[in-house]
N, C-alpha and C. Protein backbone atom coordinates (compact mmCIF):
# COMPACT_ATOMS: atom_id res chain seq x y z
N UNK A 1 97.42 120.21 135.32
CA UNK A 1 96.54 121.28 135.71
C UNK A 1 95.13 120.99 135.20
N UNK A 2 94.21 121.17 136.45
CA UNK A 2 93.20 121.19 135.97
C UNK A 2 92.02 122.23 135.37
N UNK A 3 91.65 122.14 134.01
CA UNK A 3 90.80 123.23 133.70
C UNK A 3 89.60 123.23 133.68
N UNK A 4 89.11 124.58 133.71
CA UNK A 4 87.45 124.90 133.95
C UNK A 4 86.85 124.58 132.32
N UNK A 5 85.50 124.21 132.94
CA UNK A 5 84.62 123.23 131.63
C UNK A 5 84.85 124.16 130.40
N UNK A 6 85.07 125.30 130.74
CA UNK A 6 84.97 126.22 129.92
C UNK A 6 86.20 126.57 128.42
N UNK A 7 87.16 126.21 129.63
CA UNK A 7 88.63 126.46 129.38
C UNK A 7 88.18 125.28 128.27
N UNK A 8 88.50 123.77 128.80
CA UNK A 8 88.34 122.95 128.16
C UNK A 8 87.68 122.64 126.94
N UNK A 9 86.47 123.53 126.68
CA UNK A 9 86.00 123.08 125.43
C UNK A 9 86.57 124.39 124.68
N UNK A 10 87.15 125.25 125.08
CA UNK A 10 88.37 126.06 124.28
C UNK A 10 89.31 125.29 123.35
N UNK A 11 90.28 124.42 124.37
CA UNK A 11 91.19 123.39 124.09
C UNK A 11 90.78 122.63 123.20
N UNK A 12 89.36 121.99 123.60
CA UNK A 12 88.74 121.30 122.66
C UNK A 12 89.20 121.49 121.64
N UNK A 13 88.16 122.88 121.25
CA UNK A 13 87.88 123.42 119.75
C UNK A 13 88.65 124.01 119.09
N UNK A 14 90.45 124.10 119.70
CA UNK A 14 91.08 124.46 119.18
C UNK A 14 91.68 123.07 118.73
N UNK A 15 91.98 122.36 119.37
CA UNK A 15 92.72 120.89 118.97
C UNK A 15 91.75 120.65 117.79
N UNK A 16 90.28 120.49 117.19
CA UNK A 16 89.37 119.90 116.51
C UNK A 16 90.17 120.81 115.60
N UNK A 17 89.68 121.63 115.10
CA UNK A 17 89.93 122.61 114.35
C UNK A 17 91.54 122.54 113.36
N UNK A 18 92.50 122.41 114.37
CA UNK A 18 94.04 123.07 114.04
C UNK A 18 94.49 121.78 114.44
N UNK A 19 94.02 120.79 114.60
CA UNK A 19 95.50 119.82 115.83
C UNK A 19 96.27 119.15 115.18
N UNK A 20 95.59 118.81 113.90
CA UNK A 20 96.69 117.83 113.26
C UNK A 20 98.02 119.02 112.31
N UNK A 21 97.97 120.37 112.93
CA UNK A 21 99.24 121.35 112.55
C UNK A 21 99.70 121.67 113.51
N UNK A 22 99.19 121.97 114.90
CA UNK A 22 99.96 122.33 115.97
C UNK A 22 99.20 122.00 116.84
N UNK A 23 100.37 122.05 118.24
CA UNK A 23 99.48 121.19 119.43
C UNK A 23 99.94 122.62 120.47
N UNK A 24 98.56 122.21 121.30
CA UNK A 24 97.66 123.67 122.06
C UNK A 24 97.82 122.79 123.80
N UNK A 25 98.06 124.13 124.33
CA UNK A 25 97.93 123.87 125.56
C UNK A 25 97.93 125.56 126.17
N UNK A 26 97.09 125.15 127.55
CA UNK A 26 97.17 126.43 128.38
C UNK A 26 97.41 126.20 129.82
N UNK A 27 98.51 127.03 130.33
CA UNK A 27 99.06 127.14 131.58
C UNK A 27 98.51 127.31 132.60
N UNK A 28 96.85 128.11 132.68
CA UNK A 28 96.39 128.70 133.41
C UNK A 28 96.81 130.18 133.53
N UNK A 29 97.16 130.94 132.32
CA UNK A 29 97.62 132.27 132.02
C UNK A 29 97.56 132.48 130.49
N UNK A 30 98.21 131.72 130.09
CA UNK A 30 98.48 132.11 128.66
C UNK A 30 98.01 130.95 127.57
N UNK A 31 97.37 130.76 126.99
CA UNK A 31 97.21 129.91 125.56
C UNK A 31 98.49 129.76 124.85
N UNK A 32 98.79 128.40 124.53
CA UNK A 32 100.32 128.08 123.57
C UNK A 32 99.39 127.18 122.21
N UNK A 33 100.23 127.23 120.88
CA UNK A 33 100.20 126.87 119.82
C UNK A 33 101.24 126.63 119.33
N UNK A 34 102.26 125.39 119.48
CA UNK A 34 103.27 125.02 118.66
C UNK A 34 103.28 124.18 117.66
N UNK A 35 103.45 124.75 116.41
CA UNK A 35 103.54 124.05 115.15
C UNK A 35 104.01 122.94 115.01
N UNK A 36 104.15 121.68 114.70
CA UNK A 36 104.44 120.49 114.84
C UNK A 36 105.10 120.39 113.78
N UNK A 37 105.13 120.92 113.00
CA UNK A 37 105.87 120.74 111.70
C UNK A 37 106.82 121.69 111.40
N UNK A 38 107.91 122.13 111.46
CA UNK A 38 109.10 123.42 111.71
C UNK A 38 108.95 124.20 112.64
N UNK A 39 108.40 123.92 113.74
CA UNK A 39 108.71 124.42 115.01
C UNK A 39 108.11 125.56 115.14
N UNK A 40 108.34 126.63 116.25
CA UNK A 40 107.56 127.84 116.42
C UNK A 40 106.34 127.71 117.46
N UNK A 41 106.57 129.40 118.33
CA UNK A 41 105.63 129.02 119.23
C UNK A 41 104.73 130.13 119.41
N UNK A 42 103.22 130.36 119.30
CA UNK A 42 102.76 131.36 119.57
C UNK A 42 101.88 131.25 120.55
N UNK A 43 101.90 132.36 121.63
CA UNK A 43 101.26 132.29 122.96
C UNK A 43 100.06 133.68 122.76
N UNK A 44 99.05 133.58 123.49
CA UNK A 44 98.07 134.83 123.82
C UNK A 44 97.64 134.34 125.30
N UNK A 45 96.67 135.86 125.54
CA UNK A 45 96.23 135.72 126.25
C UNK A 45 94.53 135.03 126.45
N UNK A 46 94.02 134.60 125.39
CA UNK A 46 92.90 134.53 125.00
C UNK A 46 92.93 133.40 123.79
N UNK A 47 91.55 132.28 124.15
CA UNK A 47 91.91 131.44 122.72
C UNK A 47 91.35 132.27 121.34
N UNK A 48 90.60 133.02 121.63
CA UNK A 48 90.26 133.78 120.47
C UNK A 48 91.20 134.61 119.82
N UNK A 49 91.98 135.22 120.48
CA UNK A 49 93.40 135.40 120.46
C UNK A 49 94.18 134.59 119.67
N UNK A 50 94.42 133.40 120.08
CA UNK A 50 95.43 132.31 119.80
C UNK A 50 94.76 132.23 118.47
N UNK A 51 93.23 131.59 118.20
CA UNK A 51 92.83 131.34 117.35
C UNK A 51 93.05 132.16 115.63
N UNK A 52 93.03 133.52 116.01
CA UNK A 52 93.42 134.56 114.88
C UNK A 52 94.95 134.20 115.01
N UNK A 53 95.45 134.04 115.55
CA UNK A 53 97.33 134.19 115.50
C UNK A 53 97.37 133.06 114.81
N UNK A 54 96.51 131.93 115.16
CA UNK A 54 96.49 130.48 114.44
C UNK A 54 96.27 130.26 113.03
N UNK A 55 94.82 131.29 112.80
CA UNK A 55 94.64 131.08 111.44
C UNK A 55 95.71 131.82 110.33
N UNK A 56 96.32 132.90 110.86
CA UNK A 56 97.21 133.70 110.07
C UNK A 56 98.43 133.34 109.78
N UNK A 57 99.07 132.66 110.67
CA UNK A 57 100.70 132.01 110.62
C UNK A 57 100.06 130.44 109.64
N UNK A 58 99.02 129.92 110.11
CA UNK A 58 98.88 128.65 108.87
C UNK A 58 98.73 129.31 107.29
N UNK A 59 98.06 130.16 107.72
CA UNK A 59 97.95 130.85 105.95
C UNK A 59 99.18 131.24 105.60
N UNK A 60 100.22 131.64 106.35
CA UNK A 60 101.38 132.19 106.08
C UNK A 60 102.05 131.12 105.75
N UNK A 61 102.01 129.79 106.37
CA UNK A 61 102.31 128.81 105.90
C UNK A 61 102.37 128.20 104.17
N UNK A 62 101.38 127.79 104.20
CA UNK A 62 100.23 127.35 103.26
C UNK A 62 100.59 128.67 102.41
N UNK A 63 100.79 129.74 102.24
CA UNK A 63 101.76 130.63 100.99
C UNK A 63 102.88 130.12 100.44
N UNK A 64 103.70 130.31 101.59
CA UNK A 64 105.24 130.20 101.38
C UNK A 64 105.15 128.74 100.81
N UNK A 65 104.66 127.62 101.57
CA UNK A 65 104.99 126.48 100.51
C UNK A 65 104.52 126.60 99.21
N UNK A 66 103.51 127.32 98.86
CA UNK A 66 102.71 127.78 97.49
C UNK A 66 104.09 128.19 96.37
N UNK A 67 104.82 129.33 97.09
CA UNK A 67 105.33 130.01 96.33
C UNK A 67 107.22 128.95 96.33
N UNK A 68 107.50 127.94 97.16
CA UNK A 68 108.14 127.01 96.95
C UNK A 68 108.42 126.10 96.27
N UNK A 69 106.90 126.06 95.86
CA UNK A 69 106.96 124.89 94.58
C UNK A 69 106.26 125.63 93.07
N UNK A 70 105.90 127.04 93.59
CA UNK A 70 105.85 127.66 92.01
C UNK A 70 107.97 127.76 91.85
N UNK A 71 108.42 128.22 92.60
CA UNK A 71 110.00 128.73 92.41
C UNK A 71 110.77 127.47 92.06
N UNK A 72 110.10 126.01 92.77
CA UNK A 72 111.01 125.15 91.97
C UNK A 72 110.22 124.18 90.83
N UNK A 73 108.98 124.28 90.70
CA UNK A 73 108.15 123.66 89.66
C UNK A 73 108.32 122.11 90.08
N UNK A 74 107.76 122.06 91.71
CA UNK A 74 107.58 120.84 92.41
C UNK A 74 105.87 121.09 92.46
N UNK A 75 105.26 119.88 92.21
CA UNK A 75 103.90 120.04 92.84
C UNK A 75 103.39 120.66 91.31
N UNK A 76 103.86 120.05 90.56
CA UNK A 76 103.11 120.45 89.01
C UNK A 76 102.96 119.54 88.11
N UNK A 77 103.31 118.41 88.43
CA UNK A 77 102.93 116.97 87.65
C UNK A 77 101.57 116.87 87.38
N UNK A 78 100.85 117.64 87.46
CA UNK A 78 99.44 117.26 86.69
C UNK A 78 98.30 116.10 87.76
């Protein structure tokens, strides 16, 4: 599918931004964000949209492993 210049530097700036955690694509309806690393898929209607759903599930991320290696005292070697 081909997208409008517009669309595209959406895609862009979401791949720049996020890509090396999840990979982005849009249908021509909906924006997708699937995590590349334990799976999971979040769709909007909007990349600005996607983009907040994006930054919040990585932070949610980026916790839980936080609180994984406070619970097993991995990631404390100094």
């Amino acid at each position: 599918m081909e997208l409008m210049p517009g669309e595209q530097r959406e895609l862009d700036s979401l791949r720049w931004h996020w890509g090396e955690v999840y990979r982005f694509s849009f249908d021509g309806e909906y924006w997708h964000a699937d995590r590349r690393a334990g799976g999971g898929r979040m769709s909007a209607y909007s990349p600005e949209r996607l983009r907040l759903m994006v930054r919040a599930d990585y932070l949610r991320q980026a916790d839980a492993r936080r609180r994984l290696q406070l619970a097993t005292g991995s990631g404390n070697e100094g």
